[in-house]
Protein backbone atom coordinates (compact mmCIF):
# COMPACT_ATOMS: atom_id res chain seq x y z
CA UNK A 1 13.84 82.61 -36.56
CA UNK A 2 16.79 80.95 -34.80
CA UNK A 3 15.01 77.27 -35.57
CA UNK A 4 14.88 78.71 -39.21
CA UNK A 5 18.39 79.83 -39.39
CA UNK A 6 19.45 76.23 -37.84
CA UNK A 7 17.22 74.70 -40.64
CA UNK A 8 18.94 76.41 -43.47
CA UNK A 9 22.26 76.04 -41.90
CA UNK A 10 21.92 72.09 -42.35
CA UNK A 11 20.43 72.51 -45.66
CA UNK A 12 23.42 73.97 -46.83
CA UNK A 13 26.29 71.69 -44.89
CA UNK A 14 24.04 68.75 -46.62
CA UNK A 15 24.08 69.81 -49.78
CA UNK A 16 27.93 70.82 -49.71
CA UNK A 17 28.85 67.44 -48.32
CA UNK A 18 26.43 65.43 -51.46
CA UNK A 19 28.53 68.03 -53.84
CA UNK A 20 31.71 67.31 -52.76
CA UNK A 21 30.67 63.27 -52.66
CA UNK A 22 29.36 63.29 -56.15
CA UNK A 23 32.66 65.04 -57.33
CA UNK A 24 34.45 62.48 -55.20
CA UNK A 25 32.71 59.30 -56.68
CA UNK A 26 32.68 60.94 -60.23
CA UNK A 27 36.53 61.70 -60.55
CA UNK A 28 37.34 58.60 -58.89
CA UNK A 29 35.00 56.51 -61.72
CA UNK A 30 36.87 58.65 -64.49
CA UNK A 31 40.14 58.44 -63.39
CA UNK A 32 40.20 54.64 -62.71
CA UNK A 33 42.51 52.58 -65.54
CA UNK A 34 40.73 50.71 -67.81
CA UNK A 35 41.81 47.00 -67.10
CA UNK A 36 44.29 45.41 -69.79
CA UNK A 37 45.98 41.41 -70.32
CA UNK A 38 48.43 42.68 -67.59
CA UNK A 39 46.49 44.16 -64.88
CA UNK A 40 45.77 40.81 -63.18
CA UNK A 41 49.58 38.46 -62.74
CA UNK A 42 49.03 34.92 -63.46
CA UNK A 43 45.56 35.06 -64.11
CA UNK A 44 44.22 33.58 -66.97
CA UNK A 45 43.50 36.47 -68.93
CA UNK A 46 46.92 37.61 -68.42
CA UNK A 47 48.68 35.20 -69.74
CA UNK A 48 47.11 36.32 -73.02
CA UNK A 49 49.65 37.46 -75.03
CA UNK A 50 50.19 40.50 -77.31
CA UNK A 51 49.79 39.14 -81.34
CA UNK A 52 53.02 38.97 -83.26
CA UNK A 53 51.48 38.63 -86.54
CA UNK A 54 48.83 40.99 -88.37
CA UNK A 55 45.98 40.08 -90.68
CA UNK A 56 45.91 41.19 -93.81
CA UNK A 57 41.77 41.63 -94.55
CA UNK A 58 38.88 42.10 -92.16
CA UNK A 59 38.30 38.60 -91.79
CA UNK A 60 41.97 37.65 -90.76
CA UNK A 61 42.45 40.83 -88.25
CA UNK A 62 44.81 39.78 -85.44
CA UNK A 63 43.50 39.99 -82.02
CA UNK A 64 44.53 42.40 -79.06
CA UNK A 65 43.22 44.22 -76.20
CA UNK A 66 43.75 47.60 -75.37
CA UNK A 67 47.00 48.03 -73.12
CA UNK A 68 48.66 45.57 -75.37
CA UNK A 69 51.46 46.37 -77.97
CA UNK A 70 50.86 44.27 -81.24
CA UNK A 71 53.56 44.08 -83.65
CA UNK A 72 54.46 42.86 -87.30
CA UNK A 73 56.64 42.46 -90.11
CA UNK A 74 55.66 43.28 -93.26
CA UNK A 75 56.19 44.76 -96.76
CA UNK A 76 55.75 48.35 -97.64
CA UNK A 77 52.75 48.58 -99.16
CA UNK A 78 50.67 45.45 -96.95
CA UNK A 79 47.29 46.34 -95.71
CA UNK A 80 47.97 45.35 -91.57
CA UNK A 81 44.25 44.56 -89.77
CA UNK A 82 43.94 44.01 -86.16
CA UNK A 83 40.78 43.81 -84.00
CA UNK A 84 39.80 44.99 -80.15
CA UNK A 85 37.05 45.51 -77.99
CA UNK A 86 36.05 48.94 -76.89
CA UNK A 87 32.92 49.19 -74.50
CA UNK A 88 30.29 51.89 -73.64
CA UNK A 89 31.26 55.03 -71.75
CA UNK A 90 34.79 54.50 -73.10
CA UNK A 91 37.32 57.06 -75.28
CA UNK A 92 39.76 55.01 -77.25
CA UNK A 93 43.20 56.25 -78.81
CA UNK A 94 45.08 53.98 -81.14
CA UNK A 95 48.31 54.55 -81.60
CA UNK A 96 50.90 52.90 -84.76
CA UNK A 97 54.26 53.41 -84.90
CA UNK A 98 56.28 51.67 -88.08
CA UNK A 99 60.13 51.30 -88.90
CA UNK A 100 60.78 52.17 -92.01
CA UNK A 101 63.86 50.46 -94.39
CA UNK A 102 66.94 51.63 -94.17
CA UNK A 103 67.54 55.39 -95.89
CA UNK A 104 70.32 53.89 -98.68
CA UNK A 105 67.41 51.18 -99.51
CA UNK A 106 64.52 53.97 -100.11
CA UNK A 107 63.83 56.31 -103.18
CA UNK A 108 62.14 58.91 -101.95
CA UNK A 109 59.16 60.36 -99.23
CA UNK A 110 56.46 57.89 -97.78
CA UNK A 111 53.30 58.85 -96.41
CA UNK A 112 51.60 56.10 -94.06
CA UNK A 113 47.72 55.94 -92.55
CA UNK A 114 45.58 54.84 -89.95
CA UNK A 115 42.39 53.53 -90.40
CA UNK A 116 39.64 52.34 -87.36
CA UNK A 117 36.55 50.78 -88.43
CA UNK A 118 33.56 49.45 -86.33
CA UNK A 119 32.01 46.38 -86.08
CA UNK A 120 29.91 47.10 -88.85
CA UNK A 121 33.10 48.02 -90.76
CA UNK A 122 31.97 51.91 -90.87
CA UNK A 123 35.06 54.04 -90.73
CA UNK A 124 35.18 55.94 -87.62
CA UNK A 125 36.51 59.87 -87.61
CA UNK A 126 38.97 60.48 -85.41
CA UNK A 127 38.60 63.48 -82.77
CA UNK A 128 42.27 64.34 -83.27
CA UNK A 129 45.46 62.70 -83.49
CA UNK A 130 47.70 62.73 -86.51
CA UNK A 131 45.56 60.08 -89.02
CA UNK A 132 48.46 60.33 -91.95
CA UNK A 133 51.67 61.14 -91.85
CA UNK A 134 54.85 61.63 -93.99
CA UNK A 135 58.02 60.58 -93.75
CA UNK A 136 60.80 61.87 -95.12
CA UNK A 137 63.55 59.54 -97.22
CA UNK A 138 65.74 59.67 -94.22
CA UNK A 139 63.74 59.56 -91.43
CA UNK A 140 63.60 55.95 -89.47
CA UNK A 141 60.53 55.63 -88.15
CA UNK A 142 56.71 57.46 -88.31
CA UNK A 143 53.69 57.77 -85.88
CA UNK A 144 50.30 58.09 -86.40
CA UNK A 145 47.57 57.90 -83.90
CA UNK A 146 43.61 58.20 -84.13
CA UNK A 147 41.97 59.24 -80.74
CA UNK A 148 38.07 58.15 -81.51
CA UNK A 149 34.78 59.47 -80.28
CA UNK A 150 33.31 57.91 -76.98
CA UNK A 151 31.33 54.88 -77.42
CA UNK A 152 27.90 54.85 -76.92
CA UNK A 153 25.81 52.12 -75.30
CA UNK A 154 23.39 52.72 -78.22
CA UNK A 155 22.28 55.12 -80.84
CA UNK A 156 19.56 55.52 -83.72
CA UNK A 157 19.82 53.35 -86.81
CA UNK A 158 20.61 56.10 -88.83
CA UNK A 159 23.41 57.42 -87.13
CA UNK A 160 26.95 56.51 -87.03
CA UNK A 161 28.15 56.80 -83.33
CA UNK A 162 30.27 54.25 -82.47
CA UNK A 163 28.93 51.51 -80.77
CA UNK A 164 30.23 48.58 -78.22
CA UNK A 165 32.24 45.90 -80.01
CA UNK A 166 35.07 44.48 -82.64
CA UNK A 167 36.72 48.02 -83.62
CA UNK A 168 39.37 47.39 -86.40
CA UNK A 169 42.75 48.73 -86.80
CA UNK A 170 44.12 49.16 -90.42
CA UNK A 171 47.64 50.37 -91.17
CA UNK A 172 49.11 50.98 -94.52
CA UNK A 173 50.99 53.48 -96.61
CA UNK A 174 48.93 55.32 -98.85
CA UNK A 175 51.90 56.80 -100.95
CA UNK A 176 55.68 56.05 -101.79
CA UNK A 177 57.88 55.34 -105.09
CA UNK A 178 57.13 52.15 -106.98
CA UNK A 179 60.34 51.37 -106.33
CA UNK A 180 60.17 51.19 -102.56
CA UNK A 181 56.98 48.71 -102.69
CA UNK A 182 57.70 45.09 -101.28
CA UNK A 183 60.82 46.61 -98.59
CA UNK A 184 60.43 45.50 -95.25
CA UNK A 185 59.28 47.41 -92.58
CA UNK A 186 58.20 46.65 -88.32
CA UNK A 187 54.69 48.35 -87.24
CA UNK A 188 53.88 48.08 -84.11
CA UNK A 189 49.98 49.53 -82.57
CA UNK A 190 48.63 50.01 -79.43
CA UNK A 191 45.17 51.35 -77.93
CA UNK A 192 44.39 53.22 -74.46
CA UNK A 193 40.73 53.41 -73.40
CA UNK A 194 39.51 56.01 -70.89
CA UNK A 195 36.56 56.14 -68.56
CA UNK A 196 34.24 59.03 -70.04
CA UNK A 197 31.61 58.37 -66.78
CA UNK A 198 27.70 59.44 -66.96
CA UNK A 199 28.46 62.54 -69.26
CA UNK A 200 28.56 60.12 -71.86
CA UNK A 201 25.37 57.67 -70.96
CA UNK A 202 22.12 57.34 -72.68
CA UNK A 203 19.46 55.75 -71.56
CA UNK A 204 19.24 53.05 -74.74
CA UNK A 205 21.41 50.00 -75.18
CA UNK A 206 22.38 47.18 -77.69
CA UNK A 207 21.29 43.79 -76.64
CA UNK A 208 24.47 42.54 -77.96
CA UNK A 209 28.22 44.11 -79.07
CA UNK A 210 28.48 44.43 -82.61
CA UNK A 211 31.25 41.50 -82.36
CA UNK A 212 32.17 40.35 -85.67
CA UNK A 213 32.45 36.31 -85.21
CA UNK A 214 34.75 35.81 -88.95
CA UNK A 215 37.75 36.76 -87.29
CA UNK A 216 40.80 34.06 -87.34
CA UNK A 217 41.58 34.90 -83.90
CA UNK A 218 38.38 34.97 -81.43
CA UNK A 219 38.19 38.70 -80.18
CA UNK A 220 39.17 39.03 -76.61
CA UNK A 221 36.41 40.46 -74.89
CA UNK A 222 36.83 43.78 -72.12
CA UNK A 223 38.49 42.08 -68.97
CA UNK A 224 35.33 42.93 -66.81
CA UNK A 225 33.08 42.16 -69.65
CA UNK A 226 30.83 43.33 -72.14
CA UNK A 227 28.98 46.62 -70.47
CA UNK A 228 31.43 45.92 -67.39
CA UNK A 229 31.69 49.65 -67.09
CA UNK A 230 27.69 49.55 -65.28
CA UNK A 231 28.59 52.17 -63.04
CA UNK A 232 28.04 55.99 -64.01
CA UNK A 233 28.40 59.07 -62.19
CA UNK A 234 25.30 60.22 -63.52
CA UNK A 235 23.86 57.86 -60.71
CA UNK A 236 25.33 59.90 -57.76
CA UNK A 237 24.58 63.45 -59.61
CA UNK A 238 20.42 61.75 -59.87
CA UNK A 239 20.40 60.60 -56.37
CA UNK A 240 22.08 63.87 -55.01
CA UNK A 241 19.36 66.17 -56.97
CA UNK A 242 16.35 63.49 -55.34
CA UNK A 243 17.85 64.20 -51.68
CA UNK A 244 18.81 68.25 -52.29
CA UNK A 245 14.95 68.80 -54.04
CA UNK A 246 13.60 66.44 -50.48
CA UNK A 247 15.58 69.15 -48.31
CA UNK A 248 14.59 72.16 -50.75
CA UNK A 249 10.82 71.31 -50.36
CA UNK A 250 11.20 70.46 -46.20
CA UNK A 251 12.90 73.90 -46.22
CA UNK A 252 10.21 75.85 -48.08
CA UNK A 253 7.44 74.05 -46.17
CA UNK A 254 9.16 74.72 -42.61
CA UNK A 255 9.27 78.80 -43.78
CA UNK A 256 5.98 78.68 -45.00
CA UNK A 257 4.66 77.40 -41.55
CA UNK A 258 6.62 80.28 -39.73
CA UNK A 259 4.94 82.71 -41.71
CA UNK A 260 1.59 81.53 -40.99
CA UNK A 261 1.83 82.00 -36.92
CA UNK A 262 0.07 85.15 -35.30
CA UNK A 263 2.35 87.64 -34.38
CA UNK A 264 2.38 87.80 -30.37
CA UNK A 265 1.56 91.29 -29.46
């Protein structure tokens, strides 16, 4: 009984200590930045500045990656494109800020919205996030922001996850006096991309990013690469259940041997 008691004694320090690893190694995975045109000073990728300029269709989106702050001028009532990469396993929130005219110049209420599209131009829902907002005659500026489902490495023709690739930005205002069209205004957007890990992975994959190639500006691909992201959590939790079921079935064996000795009279 004492050998037993050792027996189960390590079975249960080993399978603490693979817990506490894969917890270790998964929050670590999930909580490390996703790279942007900054993370790396004077490399070349870095010097890869943020566009000052937006496109005004698909085709002529302005390029940026996420971490970057584009901005533009425009006139109220321009429809503003831009274009970034967003990879597998990764959550993606877009936010737009835009400086409205000056209160004398205005008529009345605006209301402004943001739009993200795939690469096969399929409007993506946001999770949450305020997608449209108001703005009152006086007020100087408004923010919207669009926080998007996680991307998947692949999905069924039929659905419409989003999927590794071009992701476009579209900013416009959807309502204001005829009066106020053609004033100037500043918008400025920006996108953050979080690690979602191997809660997220599936086991299918595109051969290629949807990357549209008509873009003015080539799109700037993740720093680390398409599918750069290769590492998942999920791998540790797998391994971890392989070695705990290996101890579970040396454990059950070992009892099952004890019981089978003749008592000693």
């Amino acid at each position: 009984m004492r050998r037993v008691g050792t027996l189960t004694a390590s079975l249960l320090a080993a399978a603490a200590a693979l817990t506490v690893a894969g917890t270790a190694v998964g929050t670590a995975v999930a909580d490390t930045p996703s790279p942007s045109a900054t993370a790396s000073p004077g490399g070349a990728k870095a010097a890869e500045s943020a566009p000052t300029e937006a496109g005004t269709s698909f085709r002529t989106a302005a390029a940026f990656r996420p971490g970057q702050k584009a901005t533009a001028g425009a006139s109220s009532g321009d429809y503003l494109y831009w274009v970034l990469p967003i990879d597998a396993q990764q959550r993606a929130t877009v936010k737009a800020a835009v400086t409205l005219p000056e209160a004398k110049a205005r008529h009345g209420a605006s209301t402004w919205q943001l739009d993200v599209y795939d690469g096969l131009r399929r409007r993506q829902a946001c999770t949450y996030g305020t997608q449209t907002a108001a703005a009152a005659k006086d007020a100087a500026t408004v923010e919207l922001s669009c926080t998007l489902r996680t991307v998947r490495a692949g999905a069924d023709q039929w659905a419409n996850d989003p999927l590794p690739g071009s992701y476009y930005v579209r900013l416009t205002v959807v309502d204001l006096p005829e009066e106020d069209l053609g004033l100037p205004v500043r918008a400025a957007v920006e996108a953050e991309v979080k690690e979602t890990g191997g809660i997220q992975a599936v086991d299918g994959t595109l051969s290629t990013p949807l990357v549209a190639g008509t873009v003015t500006a080539t799109l700037r691909e993740p720093e680390d690469g398409w599918s750069g992201g290769w590492w998942s959590d999920r791998w540790v939790w797998t391994a971890a259940g392989g070695v705990l079921a290996a101890l579970a079935g040396v454990f059950g064996y070992s009892l099952t041997r004890g019981s089978g000795r003749p008592s000693r009279a």
